[in-house]
N, C-alpha and C. Protein backbone atom coordinates (compact mmCIF):
# COMPACT_ATOMS: atom_id res chain seq x y z
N UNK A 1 19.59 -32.38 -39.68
CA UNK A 1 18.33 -33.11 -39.59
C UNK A 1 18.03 -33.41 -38.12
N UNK A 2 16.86 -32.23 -37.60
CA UNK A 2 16.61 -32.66 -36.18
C UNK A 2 15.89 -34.28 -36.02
N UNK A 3 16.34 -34.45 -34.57
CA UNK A 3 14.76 -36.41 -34.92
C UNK A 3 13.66 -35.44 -33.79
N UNK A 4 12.90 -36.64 -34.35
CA UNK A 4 11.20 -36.27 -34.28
C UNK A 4 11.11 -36.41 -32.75
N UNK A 5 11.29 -35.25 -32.05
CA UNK A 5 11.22 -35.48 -30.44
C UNK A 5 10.06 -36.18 -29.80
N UNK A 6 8.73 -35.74 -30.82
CA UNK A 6 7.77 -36.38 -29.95
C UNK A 6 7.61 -38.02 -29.87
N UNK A 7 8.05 -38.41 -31.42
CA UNK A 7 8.45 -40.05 -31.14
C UNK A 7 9.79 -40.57 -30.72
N UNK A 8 10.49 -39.80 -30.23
CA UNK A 8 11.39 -39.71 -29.36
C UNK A 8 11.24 -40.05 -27.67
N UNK A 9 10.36 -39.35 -27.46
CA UNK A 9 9.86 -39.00 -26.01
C UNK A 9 8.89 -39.98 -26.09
N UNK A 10 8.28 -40.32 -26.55
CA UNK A 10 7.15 -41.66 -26.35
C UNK A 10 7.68 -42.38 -26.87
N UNK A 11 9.00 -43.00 -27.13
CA UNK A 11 9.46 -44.47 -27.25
C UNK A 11 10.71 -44.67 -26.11
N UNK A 12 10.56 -43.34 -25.57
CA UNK A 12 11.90 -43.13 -24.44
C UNK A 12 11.44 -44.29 -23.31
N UNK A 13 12.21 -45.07 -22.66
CA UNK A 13 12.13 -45.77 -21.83
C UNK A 13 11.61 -45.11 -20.15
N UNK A 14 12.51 -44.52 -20.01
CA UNK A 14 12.06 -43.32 -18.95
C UNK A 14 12.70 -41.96 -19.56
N UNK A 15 12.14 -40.57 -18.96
CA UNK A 15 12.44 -39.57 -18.80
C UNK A 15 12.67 -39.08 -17.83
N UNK A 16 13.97 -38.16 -17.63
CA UNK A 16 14.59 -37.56 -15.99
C UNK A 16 14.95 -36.59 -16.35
N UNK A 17 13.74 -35.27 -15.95
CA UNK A 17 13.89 -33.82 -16.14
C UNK A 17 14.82 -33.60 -17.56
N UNK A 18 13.65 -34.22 -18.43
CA UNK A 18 13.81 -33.59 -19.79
C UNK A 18 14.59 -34.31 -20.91
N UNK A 19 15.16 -35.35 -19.98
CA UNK A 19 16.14 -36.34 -20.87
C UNK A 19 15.57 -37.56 -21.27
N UNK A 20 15.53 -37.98 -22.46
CA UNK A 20 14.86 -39.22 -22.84
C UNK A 20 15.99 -40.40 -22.64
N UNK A 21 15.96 -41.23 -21.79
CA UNK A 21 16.57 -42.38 -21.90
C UNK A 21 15.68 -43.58 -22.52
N UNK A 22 16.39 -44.12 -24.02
CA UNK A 22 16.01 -45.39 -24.43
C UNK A 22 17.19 -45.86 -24.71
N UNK A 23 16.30 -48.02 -24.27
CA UNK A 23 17.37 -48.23 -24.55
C UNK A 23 17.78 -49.64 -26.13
N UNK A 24 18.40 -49.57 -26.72
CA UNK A 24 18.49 -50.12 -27.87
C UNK A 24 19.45 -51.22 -27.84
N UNK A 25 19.55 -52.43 -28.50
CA UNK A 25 20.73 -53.61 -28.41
C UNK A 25 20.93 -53.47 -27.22
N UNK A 26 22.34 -53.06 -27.64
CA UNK A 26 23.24 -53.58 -26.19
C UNK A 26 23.84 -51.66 -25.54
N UNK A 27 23.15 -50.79 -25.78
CA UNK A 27 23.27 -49.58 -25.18
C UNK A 27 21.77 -48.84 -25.00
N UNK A 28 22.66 -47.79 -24.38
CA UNK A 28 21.35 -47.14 -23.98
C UNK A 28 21.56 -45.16 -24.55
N UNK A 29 20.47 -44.69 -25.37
CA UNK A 29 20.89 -43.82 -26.00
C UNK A 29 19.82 -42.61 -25.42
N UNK A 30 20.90 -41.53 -25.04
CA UNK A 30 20.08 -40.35 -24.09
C UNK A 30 20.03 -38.73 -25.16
N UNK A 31 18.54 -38.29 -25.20
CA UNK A 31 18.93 -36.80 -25.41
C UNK A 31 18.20 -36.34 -24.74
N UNK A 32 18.55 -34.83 -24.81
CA UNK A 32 18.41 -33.74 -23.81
C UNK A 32 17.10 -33.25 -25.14
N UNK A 33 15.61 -33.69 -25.00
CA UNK A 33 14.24 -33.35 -25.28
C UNK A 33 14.70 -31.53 -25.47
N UNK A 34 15.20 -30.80 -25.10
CA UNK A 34 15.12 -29.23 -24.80
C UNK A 34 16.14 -28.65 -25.79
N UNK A 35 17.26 -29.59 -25.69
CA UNK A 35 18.17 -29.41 -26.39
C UNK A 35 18.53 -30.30 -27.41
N UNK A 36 17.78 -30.92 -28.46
CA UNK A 36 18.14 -31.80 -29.59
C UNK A 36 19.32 -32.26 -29.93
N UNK A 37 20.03 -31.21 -29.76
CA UNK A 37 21.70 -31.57 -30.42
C UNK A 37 22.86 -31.63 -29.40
N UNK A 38 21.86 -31.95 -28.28
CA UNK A 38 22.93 -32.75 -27.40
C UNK A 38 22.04 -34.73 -27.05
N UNK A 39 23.08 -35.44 -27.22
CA UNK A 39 22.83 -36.48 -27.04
C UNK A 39 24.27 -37.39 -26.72
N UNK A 40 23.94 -38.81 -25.91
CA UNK A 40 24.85 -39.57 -25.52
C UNK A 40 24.61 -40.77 -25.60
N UNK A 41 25.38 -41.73 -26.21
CA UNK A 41 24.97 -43.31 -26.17
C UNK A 41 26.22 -43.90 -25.35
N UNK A 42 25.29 -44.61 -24.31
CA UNK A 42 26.15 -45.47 -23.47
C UNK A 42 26.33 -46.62 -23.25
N UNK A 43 27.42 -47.37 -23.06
CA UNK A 43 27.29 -49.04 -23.24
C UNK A 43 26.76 -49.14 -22.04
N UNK A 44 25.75 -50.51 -21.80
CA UNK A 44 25.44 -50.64 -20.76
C UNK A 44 26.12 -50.72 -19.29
N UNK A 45 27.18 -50.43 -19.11
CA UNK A 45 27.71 -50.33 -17.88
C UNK A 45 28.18 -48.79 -17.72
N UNK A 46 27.66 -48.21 -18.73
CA UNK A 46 27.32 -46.53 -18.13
C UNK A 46 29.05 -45.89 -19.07
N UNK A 47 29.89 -46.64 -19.63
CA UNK A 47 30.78 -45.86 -20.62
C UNK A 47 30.29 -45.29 -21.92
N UNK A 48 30.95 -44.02 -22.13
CA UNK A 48 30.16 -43.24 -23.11
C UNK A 48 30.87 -43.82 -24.38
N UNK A 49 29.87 -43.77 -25.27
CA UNK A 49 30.64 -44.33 -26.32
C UNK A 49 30.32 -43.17 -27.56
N UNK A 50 29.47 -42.64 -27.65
CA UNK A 50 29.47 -41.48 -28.56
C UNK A 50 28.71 -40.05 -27.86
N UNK A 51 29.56 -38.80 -27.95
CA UNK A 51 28.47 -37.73 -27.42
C UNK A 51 28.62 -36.20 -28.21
N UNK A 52 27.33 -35.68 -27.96
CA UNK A 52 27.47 -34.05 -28.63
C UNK A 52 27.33 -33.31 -27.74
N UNK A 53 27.56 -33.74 -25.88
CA UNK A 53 27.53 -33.12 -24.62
C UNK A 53 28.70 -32.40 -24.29
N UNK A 54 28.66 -31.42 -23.52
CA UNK A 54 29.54 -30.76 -22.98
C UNK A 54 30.54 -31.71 -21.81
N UNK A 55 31.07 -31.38 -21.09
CA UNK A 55 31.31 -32.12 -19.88
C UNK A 55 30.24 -32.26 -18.95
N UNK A 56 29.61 -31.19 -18.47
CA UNK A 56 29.10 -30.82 -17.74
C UNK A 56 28.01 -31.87 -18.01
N UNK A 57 27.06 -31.54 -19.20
CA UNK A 57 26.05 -31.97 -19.52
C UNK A 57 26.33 -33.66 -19.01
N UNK A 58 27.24 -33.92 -19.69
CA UNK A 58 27.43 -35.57 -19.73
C UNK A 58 27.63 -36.14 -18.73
N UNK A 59 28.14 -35.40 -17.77
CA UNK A 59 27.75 -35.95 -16.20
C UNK A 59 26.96 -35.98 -15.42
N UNK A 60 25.95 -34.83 -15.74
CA UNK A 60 24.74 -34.87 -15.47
C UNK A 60 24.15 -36.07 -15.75
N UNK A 61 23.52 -36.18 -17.26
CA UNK A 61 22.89 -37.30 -17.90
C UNK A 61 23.62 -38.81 -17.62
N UNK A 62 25.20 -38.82 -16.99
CA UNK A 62 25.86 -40.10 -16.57
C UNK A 62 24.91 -40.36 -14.95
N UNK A 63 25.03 -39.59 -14.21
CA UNK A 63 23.79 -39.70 -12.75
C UNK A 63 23.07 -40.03 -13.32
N UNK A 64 22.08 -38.94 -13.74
CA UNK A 64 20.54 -39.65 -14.48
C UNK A 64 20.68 -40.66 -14.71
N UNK A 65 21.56 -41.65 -15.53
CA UNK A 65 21.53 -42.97 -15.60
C UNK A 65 21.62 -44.20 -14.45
N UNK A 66 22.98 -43.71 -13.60
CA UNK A 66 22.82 -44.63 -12.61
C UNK A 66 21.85 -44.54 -11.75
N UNK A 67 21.28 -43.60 -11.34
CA UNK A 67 20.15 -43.30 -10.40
C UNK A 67 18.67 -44.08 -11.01
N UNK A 68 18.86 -44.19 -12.49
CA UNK A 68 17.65 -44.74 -12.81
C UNK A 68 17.77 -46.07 -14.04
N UNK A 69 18.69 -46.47 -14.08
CA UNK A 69 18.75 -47.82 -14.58
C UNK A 69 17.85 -48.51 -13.99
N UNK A 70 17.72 -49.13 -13.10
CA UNK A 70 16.99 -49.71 -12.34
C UNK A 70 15.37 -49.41 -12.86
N UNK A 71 15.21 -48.89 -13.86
CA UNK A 71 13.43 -48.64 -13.61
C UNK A 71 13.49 -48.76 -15.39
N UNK A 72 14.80 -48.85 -15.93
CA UNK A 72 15.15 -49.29 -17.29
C UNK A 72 15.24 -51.36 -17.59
N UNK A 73 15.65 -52.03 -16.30
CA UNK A 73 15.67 -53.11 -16.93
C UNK A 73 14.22 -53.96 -16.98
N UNK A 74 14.64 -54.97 -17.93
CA UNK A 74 13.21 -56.11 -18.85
C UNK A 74 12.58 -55.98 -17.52
């Protein structure tokens, strides 16, 4: 069951080349818009707590985060 990217992407908090970062409770939950069936939820201090990323991928999307938290908080 893919999720509905486009209400995906318009409830995403920000987007960084293709990745939807939103963020929910007390994490923040990322997918790759291009690639559906990769995704990562991170506790807010940037530890992964669940992923369907490669390595590679997940370090990518771990930058993307610190570089743009900041444009994520209240």
């Amino acid at each position: 069951l893919m999720p509905d990217i486009k209400s995906i992407a318009d409830g995403a908090d920000i987007i960084v080349n293709g990745y939807a970062f939103t963020r929910k409770d007390d994490c923040i939950h990322v997918l790759n818009l291009n690639s559906p069936d990769k995704a990562v939820v991170f506790s807010l201090d940037g530890e992964v707590l669940e992923t369907t990323m490669d390595d590679i991928e997940l370090s990518i999307a771990s930058r993307y985060l610190k570089q743009n938290l900041k444009f994520m908080e209240d």
